[in-house]
Protein backbone atom coordinates (compact mmCIF):
# COMPACT_ATOMS: atom_id res chain seq x y z
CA UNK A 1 -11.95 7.53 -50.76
CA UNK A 2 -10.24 9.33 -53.28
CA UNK A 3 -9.93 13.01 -53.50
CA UNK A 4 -12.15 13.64 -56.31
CA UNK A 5 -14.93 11.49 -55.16
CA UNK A 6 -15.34 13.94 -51.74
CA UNK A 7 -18.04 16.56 -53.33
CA UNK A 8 -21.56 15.82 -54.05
CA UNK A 9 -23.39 16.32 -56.89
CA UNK A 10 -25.46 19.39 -55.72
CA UNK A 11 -21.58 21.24 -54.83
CA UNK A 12 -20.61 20.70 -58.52
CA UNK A 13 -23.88 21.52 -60.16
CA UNK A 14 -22.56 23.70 -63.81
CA UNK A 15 -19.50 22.38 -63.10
CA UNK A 16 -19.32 19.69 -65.23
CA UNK A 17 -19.53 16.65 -62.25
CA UNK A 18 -16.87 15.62 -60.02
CA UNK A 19 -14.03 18.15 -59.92
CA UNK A 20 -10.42 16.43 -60.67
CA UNK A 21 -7.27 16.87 -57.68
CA UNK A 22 -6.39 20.07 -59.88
CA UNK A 23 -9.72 21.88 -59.79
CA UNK A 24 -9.45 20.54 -55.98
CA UNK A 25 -6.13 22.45 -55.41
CA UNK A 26 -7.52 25.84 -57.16
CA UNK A 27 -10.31 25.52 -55.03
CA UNK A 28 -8.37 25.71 -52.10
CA UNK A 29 -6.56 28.45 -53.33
CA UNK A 30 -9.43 30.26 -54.06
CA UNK A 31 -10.99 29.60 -50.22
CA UNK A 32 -6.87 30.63 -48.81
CA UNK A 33 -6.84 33.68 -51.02
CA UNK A 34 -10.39 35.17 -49.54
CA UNK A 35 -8.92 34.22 -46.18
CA UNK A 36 -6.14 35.44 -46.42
CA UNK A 37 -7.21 38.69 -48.18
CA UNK A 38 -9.85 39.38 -44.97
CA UNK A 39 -6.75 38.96 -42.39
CA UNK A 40 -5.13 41.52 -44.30
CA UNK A 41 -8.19 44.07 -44.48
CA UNK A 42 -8.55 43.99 -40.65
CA UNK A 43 -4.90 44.07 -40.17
CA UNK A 44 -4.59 47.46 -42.10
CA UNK A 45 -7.36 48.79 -40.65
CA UNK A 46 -5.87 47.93 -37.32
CA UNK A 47 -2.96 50.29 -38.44
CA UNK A 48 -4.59 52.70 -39.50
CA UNK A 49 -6.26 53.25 -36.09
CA UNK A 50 -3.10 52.07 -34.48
CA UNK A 51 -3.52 55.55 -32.03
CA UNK A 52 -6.55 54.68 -30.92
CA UNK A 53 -6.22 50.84 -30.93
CA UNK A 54 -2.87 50.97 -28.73
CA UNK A 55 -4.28 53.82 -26.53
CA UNK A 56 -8.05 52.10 -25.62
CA UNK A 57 -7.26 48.61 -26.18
CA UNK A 58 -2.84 47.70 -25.67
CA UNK A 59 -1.78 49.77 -22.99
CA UNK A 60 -5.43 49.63 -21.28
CA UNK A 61 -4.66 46.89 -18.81
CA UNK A 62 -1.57 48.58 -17.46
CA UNK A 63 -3.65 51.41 -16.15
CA UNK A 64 -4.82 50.97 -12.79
CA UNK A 65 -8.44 52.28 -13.89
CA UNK A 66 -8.91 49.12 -16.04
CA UNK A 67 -12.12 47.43 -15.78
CA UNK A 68 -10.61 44.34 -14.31
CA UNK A 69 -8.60 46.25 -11.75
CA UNK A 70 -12.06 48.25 -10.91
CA UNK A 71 -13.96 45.17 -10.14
CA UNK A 72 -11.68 43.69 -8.27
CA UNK A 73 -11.40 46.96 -6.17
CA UNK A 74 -15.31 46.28 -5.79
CA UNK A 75 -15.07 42.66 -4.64
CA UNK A 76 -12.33 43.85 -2.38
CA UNK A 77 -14.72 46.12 -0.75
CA UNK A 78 -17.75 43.42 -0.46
CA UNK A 79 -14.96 40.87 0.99
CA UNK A 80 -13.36 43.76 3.32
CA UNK A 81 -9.59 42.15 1.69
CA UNK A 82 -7.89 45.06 0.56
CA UNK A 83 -4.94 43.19 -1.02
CA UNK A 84 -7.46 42.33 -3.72
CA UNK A 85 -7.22 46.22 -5.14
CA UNK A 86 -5.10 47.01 -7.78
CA UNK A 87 -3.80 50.79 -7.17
CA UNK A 88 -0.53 50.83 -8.53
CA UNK A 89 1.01 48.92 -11.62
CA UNK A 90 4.61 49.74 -11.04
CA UNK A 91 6.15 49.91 -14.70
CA UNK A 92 7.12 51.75 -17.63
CA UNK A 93 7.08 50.97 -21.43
CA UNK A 94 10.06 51.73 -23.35
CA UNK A 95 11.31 51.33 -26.73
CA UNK A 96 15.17 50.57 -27.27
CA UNK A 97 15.14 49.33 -31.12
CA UNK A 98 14.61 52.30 -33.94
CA UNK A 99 12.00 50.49 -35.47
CA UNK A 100 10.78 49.42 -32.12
CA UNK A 101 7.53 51.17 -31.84
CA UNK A 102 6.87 50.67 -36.19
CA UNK A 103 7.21 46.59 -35.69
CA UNK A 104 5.23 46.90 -32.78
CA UNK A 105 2.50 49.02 -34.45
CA UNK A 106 2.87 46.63 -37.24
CA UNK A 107 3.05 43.23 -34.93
CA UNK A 108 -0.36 43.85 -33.55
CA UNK A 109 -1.87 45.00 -36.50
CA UNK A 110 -1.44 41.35 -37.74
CA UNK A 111 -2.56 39.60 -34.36
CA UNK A 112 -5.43 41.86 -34.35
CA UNK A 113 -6.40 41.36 -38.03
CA UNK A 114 -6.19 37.10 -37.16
CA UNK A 115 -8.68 37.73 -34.53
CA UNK A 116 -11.09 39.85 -36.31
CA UNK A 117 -11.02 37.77 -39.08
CA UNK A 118 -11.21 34.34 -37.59
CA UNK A 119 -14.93 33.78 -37.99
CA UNK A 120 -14.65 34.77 -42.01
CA UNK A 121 -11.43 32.56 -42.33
CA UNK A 122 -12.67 29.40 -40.29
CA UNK A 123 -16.20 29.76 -42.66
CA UNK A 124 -13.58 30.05 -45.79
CA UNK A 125 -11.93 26.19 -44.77
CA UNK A 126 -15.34 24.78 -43.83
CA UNK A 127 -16.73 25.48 -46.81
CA UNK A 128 -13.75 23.80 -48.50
CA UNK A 129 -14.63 20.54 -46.12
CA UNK A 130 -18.06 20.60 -46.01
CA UNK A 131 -19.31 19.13 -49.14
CA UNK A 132 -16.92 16.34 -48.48
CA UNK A 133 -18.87 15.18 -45.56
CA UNK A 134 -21.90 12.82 -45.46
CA UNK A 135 -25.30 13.90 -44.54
CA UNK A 136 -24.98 12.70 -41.57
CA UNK A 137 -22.10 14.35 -40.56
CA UNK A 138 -23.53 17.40 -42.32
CA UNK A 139 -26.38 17.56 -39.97
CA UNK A 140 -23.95 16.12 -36.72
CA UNK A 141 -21.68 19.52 -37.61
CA UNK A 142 -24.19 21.75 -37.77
CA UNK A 143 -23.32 25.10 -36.60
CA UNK A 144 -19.76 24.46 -36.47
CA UNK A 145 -18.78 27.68 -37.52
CA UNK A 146 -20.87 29.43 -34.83
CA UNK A 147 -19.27 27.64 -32.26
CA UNK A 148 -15.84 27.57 -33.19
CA UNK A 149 -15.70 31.53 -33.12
CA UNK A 150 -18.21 31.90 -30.05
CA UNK A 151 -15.85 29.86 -28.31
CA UNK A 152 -12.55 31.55 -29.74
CA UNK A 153 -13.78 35.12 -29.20
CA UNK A 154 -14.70 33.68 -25.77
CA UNK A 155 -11.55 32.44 -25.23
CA UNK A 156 -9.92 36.00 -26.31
CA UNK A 157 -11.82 37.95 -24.03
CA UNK A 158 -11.40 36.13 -21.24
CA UNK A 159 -7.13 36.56 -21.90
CA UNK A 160 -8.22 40.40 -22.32
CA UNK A 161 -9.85 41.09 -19.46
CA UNK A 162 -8.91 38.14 -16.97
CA UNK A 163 -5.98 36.62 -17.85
CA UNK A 164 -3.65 39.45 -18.97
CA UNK A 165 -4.55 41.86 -16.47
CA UNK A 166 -3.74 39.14 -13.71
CA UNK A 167 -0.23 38.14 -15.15
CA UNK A 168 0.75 42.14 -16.04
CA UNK A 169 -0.39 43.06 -12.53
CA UNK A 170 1.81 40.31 -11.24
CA UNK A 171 5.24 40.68 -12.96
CA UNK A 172 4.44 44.42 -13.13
CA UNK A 173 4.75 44.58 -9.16
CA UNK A 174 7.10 41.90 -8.31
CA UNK A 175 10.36 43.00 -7.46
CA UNK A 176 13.11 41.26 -5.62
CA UNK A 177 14.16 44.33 -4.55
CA UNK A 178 12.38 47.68 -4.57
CA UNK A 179 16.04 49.84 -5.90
CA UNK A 180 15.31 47.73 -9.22
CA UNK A 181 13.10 49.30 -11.45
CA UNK A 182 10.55 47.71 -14.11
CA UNK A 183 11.40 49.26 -17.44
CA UNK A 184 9.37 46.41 -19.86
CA UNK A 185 10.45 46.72 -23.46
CA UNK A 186 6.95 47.47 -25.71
CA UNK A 187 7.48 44.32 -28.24
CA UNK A 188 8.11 42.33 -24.60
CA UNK A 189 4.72 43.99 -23.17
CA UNK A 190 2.85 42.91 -26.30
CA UNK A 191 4.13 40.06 -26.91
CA UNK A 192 2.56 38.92 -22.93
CA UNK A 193 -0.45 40.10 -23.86
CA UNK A 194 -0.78 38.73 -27.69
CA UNK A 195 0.34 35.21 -25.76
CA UNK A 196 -2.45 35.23 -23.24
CA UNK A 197 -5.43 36.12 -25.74
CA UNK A 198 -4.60 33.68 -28.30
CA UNK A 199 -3.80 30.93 -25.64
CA UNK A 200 -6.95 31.47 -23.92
CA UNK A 201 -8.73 31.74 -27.34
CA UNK A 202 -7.51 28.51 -28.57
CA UNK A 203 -7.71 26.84 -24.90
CA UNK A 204 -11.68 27.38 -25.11
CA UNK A 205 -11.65 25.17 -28.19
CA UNK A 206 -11.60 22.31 -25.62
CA UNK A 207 -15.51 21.29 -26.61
CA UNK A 208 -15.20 21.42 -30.32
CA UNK A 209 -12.02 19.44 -29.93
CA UNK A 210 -14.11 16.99 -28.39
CA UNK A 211 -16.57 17.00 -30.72
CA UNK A 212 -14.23 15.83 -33.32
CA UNK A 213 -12.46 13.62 -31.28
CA UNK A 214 -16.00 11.81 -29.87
CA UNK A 215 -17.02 11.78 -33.37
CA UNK A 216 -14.27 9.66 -34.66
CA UNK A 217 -14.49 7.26 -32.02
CA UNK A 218 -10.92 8.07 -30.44
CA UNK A 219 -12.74 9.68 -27.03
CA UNK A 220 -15.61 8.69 -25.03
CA UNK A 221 -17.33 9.99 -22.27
CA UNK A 222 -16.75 7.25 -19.91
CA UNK A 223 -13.08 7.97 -20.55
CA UNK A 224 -13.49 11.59 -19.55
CA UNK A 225 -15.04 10.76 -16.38
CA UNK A 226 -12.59 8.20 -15.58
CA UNK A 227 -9.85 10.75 -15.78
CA UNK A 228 -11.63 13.35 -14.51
CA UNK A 229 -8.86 13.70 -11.59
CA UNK A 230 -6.00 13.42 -14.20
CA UNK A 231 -7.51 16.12 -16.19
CA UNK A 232 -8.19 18.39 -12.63
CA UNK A 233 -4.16 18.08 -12.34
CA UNK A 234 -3.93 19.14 -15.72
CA UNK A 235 -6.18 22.26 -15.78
CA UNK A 236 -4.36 23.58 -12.45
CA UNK A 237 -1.03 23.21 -14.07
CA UNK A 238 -1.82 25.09 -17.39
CA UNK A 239 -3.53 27.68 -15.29
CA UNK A 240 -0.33 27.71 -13.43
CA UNK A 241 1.15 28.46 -16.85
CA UNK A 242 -0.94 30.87 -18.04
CA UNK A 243 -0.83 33.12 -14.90
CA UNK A 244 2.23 33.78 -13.43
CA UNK A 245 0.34 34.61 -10.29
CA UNK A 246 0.78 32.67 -7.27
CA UNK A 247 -1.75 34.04 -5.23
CA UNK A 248 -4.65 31.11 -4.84
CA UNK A 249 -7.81 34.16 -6.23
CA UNK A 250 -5.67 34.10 -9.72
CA UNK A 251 -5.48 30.60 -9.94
CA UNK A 252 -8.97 30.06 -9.13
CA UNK A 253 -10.45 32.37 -11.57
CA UNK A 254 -8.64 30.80 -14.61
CA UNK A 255 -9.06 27.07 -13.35
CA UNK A 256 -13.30 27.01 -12.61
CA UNK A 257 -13.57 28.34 -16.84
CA UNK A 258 -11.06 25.72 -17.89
CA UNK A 259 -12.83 23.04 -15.42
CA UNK A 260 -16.36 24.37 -16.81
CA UNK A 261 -14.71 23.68 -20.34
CA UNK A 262 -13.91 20.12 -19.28
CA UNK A 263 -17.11 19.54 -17.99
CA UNK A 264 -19.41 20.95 -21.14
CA UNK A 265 -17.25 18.67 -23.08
CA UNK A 266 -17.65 15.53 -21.21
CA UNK A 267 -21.13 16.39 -22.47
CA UNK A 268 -20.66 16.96 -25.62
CA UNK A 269 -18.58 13.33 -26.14
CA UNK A 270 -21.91 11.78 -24.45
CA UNK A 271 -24.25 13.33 -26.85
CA UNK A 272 -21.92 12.50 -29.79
CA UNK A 273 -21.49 8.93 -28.05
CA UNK A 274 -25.28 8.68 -28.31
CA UNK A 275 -25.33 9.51 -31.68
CA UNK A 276 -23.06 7.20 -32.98
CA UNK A 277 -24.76 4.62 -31.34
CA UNK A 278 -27.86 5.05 -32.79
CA UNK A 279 -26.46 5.31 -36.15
CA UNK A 280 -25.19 1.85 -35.88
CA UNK A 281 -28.32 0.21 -34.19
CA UNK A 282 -30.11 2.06 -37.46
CA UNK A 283 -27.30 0.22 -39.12
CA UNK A 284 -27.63 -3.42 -38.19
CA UNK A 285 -31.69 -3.24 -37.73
CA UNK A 286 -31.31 -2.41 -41.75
């Protein structure tokens, strides 16, 4: 179908009809601009609070009194293993460029301003797409945006306040021999930490990816639960990635999410499935 035959009638109501592959690519400027333009209002706000930001939120899960650190103290307790408590994170941040701590103020300004302003650019592209889709597909979509983010600021905090503490704690305490001392450079620190959120956040995207997959016909359930073991392999080796932990606790509490994910999306390709089979019985009883 060509380009300017994707948008309906009701999208291009005072416009004149069907818009033409210009008015098509100054749309899409428009819908990048207003994107754009929201990553950079949260990223300058981020710097502006950059104090406050790096004090509550960057440097908060090297600090043994982190809420990750406390509950495992607690579940340390109820399971009398005292190797679970975090009491000590055994490193220092330092700065060794001069313009180290400035890019690093300004590097998470920007990661920070793409996460706040995910849900308001994701809703800028899908409005872009959306009036190219059918009715059907319309109504099969529905709520897209509201999952997407759910799922990526789901993803993010889990990094936060699961992943990244794990994987700091780790490389923050392992030493191969206790003369050598951690000394982490800042933009190294961040740079962990920025990896780990974002991973996680676009790891949890697992059921939409589905979605789209199932929906084109290039995934099926049956397919999912016939690698089911494959995919088992998989998950344990990207949590392997993700944490740097070996001990088997770490690895378990990033695997059963990512195993959860896998599951909620082999039912998400069935109920797709379902619906594209109906579609075409409607089809051929017509």
């Amino acid at each position: 179908m060509p380009l300017d035959q994707l948008w309906d009638d009701d999208e291009q109501e005072g416009k004149g009809g069907e818009m033409t592959f210009i008015e098509h690519l100054e749309e899409l400027r428009w819908h990048i601009i207003r994107a754009l333009a929201a990553i950079l209002v949260f990223t300058v706000a981020a710097f502006i609070f950059h104090k406050e930001i790096f004090n509550y939120v960057i440097l908060a899960p090297k600090n043994p009194d982190f809420w990750t650190y406390r509950q495992m103290c607690k579940l340390a307790t109820l399971l009398n293993a005292p190797d679970l408590c975090v009491n000590k994170i055994d490193f220092i941040l330092i700065s060794r460029e001069v313009t180290g701590q400035f890019m690093m103020a300004m590097t998470y300004s920007v990661i920070i301003g793409l996460i706040f302003a995910f849900p308001y650019a994701f809703w800028e592209v899908w409005r872009f797409i959306k009036p190219g889709l059918h009715d059907m597909e319309v109504k099969a979509s529905r709520g897209a945006v509201f999952w997407v983010t759910f799922l990526f600021l789901l993803g993010a905090l889990f990094g936060y306040y699961i992943v990244s503490p794990l994987a700091i704690n780790f490389l923050a305490n392992f030493k191969v021999d206790e003369s050598i001392a951690n000394q982490f450079d800042i933009s190294s620190y961040i740079g962990l930490l920025a990896m780990m959120v974002l991973a996680c956040g676009l790891t949890f995207q697992l059921p939409m990816v589905t979605f789209v997959l199932s929906k084109i016909g290039l995934l099926t359930p049956k397919f999912m639960r016939d690698y089911r073991k494959h995919a088992f392999i998989v998950i344990l080796i990207v949590a392997a990635i993700i944490t740097p932990s070996p001990d088997v606790f770490s690895q378990m509490l990033v695997t059963a999410p990512l195993l959860l994910l896998y599951e909620i999306s082999i039912f998400v390709s069935a109920r797709v499935n379902r619906q594209r089979q109906a579609e075409l019985d409607k089809t051929l009883g017509d």
